[in-house]
N, C-alpha and C. Protein backbone atom coordinates (compact mmCIF):
# COMPACT_ATOMS: atom_id res chain seq x y z
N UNK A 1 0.85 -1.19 0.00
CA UNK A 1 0.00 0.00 0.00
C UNK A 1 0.89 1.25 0.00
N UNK A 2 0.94 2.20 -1.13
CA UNK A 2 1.71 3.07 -1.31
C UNK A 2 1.16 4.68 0.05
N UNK A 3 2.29 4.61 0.32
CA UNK A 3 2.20 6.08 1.79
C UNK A 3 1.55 7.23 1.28
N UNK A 4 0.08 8.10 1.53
CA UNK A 4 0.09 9.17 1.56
C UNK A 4 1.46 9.95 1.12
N UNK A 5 0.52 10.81 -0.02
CA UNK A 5 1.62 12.03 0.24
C UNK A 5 1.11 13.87 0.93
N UNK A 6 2.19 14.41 0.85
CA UNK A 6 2.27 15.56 1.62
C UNK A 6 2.26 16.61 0.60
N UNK A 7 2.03 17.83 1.08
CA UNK A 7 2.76 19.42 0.22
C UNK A 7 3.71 20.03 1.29
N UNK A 8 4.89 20.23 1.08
CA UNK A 8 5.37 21.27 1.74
C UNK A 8 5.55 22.87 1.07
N UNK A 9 4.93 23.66 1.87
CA UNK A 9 5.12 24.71 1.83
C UNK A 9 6.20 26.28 2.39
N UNK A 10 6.14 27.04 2.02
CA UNK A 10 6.90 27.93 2.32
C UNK A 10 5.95 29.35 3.00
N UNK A 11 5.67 29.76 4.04
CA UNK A 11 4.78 31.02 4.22
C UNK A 11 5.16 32.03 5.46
N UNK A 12 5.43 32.99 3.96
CA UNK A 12 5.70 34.38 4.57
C UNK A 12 4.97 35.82 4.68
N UNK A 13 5.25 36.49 5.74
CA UNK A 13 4.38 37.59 5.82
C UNK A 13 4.69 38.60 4.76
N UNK A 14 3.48 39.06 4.19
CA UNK A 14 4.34 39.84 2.95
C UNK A 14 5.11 41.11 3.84
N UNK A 15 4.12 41.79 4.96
CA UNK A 15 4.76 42.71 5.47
C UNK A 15 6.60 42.38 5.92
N UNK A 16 6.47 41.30 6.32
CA UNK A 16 8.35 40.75 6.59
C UNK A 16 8.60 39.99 5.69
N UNK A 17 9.40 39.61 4.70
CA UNK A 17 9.83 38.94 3.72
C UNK A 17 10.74 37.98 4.32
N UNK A 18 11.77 38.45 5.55
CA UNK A 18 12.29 37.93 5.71
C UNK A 18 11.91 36.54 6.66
N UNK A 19 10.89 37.01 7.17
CA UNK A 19 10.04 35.95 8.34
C UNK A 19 9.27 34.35 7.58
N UNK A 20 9.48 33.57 7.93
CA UNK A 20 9.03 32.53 7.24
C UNK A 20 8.69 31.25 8.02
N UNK A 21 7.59 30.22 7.82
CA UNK A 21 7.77 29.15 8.32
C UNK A 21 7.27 27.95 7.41
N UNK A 22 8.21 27.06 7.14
CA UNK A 22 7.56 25.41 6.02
C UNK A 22 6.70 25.18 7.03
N UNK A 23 5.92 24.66 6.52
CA UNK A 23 4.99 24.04 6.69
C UNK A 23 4.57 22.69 5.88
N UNK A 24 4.51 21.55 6.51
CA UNK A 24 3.96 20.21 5.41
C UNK A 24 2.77 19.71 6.10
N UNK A 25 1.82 19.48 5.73
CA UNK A 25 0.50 19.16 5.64
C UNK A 25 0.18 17.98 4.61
N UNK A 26 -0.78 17.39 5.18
CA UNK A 26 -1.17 15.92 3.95
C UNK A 26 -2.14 16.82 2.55
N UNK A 27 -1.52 16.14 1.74
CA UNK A 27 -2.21 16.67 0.73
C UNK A 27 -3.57 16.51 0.20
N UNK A 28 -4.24 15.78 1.04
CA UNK A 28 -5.85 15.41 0.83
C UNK A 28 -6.25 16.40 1.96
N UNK A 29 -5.91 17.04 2.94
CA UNK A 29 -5.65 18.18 3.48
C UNK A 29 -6.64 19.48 3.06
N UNK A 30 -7.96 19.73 3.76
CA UNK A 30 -8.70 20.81 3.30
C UNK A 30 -7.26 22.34 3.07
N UNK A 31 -8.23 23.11 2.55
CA UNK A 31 -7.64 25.13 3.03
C UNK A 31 -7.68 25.10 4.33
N UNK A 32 -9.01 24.79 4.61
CA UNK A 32 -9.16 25.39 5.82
C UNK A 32 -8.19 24.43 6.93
N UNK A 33 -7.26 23.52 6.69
CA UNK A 33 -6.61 22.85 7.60
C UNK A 33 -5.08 23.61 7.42
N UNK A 34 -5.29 24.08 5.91
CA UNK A 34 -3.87 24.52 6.06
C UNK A 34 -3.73 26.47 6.53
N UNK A 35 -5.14 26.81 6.36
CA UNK A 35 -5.53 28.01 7.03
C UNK A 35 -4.94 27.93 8.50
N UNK A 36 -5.58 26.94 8.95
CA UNK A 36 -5.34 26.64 10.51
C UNK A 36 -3.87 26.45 10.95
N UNK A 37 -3.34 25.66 10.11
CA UNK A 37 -1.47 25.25 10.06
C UNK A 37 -0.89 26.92 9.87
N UNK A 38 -1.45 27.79 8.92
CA UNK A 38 -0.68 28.86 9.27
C UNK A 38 -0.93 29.80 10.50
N UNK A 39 -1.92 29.94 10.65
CA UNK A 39 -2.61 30.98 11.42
C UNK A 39 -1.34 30.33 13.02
N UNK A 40 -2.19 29.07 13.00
CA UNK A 40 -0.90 28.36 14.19
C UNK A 40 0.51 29.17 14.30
N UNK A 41 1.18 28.27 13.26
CA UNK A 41 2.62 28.46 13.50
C UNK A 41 3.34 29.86 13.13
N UNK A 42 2.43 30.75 12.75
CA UNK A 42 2.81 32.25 13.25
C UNK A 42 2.41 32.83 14.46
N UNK A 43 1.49 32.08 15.55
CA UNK A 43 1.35 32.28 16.98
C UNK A 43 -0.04 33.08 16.81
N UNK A 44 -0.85 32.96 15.51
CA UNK A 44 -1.89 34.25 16.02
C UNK A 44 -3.19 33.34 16.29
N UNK A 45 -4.52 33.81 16.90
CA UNK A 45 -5.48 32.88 17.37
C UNK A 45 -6.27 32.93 15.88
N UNK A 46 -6.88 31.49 15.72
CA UNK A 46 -7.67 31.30 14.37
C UNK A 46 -8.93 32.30 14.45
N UNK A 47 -9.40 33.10 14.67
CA UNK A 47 -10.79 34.14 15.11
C UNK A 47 -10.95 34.71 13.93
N UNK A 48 -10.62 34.72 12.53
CA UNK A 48 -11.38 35.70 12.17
C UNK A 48 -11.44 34.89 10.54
N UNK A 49 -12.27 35.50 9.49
CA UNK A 49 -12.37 34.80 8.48
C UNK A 49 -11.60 35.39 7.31
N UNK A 50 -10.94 34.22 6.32
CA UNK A 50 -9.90 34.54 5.75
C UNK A 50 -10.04 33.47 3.64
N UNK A 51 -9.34 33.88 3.06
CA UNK A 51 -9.42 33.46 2.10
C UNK A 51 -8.36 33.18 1.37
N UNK A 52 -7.33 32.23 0.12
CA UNK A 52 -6.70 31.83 -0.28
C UNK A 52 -6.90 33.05 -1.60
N UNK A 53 -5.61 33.63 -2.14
CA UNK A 53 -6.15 34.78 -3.55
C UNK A 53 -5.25 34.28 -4.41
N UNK A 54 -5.19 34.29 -5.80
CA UNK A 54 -4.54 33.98 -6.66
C UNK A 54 -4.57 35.41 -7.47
N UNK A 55 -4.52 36.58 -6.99
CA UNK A 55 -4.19 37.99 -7.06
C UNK A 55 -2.85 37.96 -7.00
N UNK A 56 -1.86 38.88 -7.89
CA UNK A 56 -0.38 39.21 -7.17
C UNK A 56 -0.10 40.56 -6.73
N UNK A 57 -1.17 41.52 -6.75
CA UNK A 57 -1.09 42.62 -6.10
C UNK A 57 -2.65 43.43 -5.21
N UNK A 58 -2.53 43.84 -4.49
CA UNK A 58 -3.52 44.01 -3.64
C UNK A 58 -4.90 44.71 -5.04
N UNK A 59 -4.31 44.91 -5.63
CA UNK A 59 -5.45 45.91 -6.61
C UNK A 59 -6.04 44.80 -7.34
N UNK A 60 -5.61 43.45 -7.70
CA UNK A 60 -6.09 42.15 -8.28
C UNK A 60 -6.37 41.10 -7.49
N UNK A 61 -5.75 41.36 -6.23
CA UNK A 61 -6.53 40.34 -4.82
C UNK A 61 -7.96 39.44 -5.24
N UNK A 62 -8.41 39.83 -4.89
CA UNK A 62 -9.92 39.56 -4.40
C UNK A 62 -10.49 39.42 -5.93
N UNK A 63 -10.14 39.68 -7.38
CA UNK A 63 -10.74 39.94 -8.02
C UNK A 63 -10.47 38.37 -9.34
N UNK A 64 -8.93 38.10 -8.88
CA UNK A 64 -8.41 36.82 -9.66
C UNK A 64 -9.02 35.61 -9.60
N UNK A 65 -9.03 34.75 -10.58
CA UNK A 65 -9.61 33.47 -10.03
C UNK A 65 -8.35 32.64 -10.11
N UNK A 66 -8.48 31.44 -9.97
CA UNK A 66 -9.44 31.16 -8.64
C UNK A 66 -9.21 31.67 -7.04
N UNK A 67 -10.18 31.82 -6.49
CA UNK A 67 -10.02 32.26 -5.12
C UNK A 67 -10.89 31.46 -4.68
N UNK A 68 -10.19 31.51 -3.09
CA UNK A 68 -11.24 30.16 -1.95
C UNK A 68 -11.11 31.17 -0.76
N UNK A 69 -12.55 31.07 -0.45
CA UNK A 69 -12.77 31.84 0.44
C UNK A 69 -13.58 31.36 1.73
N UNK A 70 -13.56 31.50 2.79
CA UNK A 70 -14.68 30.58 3.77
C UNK A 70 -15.93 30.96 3.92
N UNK A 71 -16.14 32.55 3.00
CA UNK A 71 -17.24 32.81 2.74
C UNK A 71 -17.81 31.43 2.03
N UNK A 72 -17.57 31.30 1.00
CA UNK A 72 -18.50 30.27 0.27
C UNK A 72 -18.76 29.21 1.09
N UNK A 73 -18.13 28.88 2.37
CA UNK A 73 -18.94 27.90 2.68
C UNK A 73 -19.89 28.26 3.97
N UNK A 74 -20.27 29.60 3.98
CA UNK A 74 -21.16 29.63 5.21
C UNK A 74 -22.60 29.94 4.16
N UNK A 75 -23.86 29.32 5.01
CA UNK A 75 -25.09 29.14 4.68
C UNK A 75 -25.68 30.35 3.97
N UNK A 76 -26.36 31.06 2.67
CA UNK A 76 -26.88 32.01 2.92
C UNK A 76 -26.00 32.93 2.30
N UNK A 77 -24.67 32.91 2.43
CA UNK A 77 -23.71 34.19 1.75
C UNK A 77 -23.59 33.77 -0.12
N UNK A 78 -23.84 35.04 -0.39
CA UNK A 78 -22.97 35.08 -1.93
C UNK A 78 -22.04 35.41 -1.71
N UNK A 79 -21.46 34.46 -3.26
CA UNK A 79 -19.63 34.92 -3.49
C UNK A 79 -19.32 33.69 -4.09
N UNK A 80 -18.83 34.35 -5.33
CA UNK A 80 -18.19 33.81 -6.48
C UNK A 80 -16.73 33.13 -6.07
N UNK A 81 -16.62 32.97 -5.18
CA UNK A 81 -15.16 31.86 -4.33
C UNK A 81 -15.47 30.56 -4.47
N UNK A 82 -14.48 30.13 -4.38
CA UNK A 82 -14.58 28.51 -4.39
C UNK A 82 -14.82 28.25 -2.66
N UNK A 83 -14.95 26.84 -1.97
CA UNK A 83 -14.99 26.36 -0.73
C UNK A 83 -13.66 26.24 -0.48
N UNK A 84 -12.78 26.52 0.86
CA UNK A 84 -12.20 26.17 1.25
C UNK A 84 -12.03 24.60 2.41
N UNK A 85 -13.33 24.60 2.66
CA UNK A 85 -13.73 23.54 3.08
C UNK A 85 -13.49 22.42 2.39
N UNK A 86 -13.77 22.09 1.26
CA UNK A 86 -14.18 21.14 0.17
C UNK A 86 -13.43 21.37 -0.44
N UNK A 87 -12.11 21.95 -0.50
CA UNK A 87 -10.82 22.11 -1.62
C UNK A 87 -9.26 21.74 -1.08
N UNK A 88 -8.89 20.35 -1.30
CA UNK A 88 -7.74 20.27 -0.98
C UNK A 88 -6.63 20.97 -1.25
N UNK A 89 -5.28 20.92 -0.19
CA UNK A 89 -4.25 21.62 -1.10
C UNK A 89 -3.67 20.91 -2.25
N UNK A 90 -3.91 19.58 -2.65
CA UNK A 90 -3.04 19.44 -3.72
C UNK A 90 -3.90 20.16 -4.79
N UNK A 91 -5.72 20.58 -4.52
CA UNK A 91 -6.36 20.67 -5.78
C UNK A 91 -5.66 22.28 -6.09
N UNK A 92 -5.54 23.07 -5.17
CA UNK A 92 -5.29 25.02 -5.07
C UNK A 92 -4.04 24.83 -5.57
N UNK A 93 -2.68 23.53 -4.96
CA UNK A 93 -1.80 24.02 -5.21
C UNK A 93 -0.95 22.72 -5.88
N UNK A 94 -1.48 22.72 -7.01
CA UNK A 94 -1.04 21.52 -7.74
C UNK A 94 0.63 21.20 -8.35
N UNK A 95 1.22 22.34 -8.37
CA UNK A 95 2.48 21.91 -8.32
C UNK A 95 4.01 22.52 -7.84
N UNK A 96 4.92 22.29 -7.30
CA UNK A 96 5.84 23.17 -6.79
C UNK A 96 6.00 24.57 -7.67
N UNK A 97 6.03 25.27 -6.85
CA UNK A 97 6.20 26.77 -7.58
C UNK A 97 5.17 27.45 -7.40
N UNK A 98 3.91 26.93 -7.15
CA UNK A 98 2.73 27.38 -7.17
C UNK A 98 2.25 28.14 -6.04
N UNK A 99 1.97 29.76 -5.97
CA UNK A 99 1.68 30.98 -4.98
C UNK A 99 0.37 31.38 -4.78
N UNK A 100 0.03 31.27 -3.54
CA UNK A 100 -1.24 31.99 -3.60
C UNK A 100 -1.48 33.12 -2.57
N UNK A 101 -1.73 34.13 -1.99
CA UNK A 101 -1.66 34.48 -1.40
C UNK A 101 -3.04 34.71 -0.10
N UNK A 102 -2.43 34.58 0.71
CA UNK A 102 -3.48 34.10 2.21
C UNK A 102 -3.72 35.60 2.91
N UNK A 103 -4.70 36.02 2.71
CA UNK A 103 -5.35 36.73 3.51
C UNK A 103 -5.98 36.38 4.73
N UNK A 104 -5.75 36.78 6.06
CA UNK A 104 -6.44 36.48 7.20
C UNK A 104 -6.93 37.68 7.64
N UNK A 105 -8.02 37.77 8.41
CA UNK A 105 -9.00 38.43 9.04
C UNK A 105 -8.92 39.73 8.06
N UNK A 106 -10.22 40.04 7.82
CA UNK A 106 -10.36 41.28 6.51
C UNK A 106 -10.24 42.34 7.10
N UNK A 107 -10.72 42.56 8.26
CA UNK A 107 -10.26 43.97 8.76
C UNK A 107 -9.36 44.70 8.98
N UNK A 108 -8.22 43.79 9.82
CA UNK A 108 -6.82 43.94 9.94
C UNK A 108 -6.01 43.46 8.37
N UNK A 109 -5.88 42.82 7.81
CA UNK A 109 -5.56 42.59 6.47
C UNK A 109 -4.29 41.62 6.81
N UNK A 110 -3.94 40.67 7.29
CA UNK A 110 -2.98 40.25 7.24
C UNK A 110 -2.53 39.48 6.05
N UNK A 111 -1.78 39.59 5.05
CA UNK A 111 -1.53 38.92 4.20
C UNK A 111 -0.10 38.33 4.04
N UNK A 112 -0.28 36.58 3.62
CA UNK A 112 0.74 36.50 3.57
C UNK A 112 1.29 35.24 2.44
N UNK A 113 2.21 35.39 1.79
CA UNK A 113 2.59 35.01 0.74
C UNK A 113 3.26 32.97 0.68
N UNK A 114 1.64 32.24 0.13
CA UNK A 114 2.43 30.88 0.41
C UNK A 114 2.51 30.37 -1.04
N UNK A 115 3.89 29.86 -1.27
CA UNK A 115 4.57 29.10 -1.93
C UNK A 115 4.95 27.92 -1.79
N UNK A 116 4.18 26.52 -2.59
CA UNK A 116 4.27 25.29 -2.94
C UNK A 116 5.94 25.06 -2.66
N UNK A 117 6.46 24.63 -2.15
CA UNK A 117 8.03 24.22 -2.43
C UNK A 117 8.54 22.60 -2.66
N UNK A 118 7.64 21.76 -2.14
CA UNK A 118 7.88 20.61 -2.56
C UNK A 118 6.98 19.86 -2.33
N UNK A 119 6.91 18.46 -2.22
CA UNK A 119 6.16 17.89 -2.34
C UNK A 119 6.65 16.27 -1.34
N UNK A 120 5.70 15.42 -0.48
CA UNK A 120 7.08 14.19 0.09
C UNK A 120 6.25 12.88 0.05
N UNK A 121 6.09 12.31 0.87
CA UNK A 121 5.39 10.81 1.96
C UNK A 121 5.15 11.18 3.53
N UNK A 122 4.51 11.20 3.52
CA UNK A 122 3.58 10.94 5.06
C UNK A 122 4.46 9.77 5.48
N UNK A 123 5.20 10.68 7.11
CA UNK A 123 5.81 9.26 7.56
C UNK A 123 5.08 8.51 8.63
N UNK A 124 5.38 7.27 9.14
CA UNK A 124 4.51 6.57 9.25
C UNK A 124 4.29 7.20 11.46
N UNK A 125 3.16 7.23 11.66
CA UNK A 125 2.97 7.58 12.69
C UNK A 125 2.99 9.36 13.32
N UNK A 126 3.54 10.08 12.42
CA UNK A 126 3.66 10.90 12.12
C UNK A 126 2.71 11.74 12.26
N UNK A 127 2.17 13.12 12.79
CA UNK A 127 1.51 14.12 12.70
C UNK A 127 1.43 15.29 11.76
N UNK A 128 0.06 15.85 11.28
CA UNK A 128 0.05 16.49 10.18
C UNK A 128 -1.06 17.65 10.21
N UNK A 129 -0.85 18.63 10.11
CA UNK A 129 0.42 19.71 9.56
C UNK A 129 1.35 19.56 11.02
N UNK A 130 2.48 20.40 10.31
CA UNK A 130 3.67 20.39 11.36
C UNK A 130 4.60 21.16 10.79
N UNK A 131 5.39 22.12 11.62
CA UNK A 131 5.86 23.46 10.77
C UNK A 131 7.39 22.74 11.15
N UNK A 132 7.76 22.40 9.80
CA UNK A 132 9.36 21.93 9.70
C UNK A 132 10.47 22.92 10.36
N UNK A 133 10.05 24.36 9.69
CA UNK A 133 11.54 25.23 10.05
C UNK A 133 11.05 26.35 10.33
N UNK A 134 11.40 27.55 10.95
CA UNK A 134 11.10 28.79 11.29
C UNK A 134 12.31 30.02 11.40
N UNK A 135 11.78 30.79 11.01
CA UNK A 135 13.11 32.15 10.54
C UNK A 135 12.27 33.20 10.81
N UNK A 136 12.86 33.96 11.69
CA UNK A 136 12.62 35.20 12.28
C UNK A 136 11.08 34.80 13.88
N UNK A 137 10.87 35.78 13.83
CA UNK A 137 9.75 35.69 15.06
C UNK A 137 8.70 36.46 14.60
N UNK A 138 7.27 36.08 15.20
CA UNK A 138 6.24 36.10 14.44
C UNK A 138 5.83 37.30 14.87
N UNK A 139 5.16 38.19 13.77
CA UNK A 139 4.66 39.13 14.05
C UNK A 139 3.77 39.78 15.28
N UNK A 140 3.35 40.39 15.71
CA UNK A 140 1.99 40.42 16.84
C UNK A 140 1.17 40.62 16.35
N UNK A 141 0.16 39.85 16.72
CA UNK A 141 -1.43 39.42 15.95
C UNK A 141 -2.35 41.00 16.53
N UNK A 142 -2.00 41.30 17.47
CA UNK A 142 -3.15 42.52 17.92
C UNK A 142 -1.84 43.39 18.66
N UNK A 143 -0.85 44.11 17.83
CA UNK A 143 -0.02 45.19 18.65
C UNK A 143 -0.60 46.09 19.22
N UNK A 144 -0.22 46.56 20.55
CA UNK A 144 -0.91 47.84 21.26
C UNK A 144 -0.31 49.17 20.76
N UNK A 145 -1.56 49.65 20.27
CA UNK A 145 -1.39 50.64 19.38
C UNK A 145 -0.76 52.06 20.32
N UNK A 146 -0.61 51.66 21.16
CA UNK A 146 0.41 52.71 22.58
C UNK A 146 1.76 52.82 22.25
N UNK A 147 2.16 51.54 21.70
CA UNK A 147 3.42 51.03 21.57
C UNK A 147 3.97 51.58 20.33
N UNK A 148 4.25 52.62 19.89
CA UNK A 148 4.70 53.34 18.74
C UNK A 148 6.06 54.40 18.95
């Protein structure tokens, strides 16, 4: 029986370029699991609603397709997004090289830039998602605006 495979990823804050954390997740793996894998391993709490953009600049964001949004999967809302629920990462991010950019919570705008980087096997016993490597320290999710 051939092993699950994985995506590993690369995701950085666009505001810090230099800040980054891989991330590998199973590739049958909703958005919204790998939503959760980032939101995690940059330290901020999952609270607010967010969407996957295949935009490369804020003025084409929201407007590119495809986009997955968690709007589409709540009861009752329009919006031309795909489900993040119902959309694996291998389907969004089908092959190394491949960028999309992650918007979290719309108000605050956090955006941040994830890149496909490889691809592996699920090892055996193993937990999934799980943030391989980390560079720099994570932004603050709610800075006190005192602090200037």
């Amino acid at each position: 029986m051939p092993r699950a495979s994985t995506h590993i990823f690369r995701v950085s804050p666009m505001a810090a370029a230099k800040v980054h954390r891989d991330i590998e997740i199973a590739s049958n793996a909703s958005l919204h699991d790998l939503a959760e894998a980032i939101v995690a391993a940059f330290d901020f709490d999952f609270d607010h609603a967010f969407g996957f953009y295949s935009g490369k600049t804020l003025s084409t964001l929201l407007r590119s397709e495809p986009k997955y949004e968690l709007f589409a999967d709540m009861d009752g809302t329009e919006t031309d997004a795909l489900s993040v629920e119902r959309t694996t990462v291998a389907t969004a991010f089908p092959k190394p090289g491949h960028r999309m950019t992650f918007l979290f919570d719309y108000g605050d705008e956090w955006l941040f830039q994830v890149t496909l980087t490889g691809t592996g096997q699920k090892a055996p016993r193993a937990k999934y998602p799980k943030v391989l490597a980390k560079q720099g320290a994570s932004p603050e999710q709610y800075p006190d605006p005192e602090e200037k």
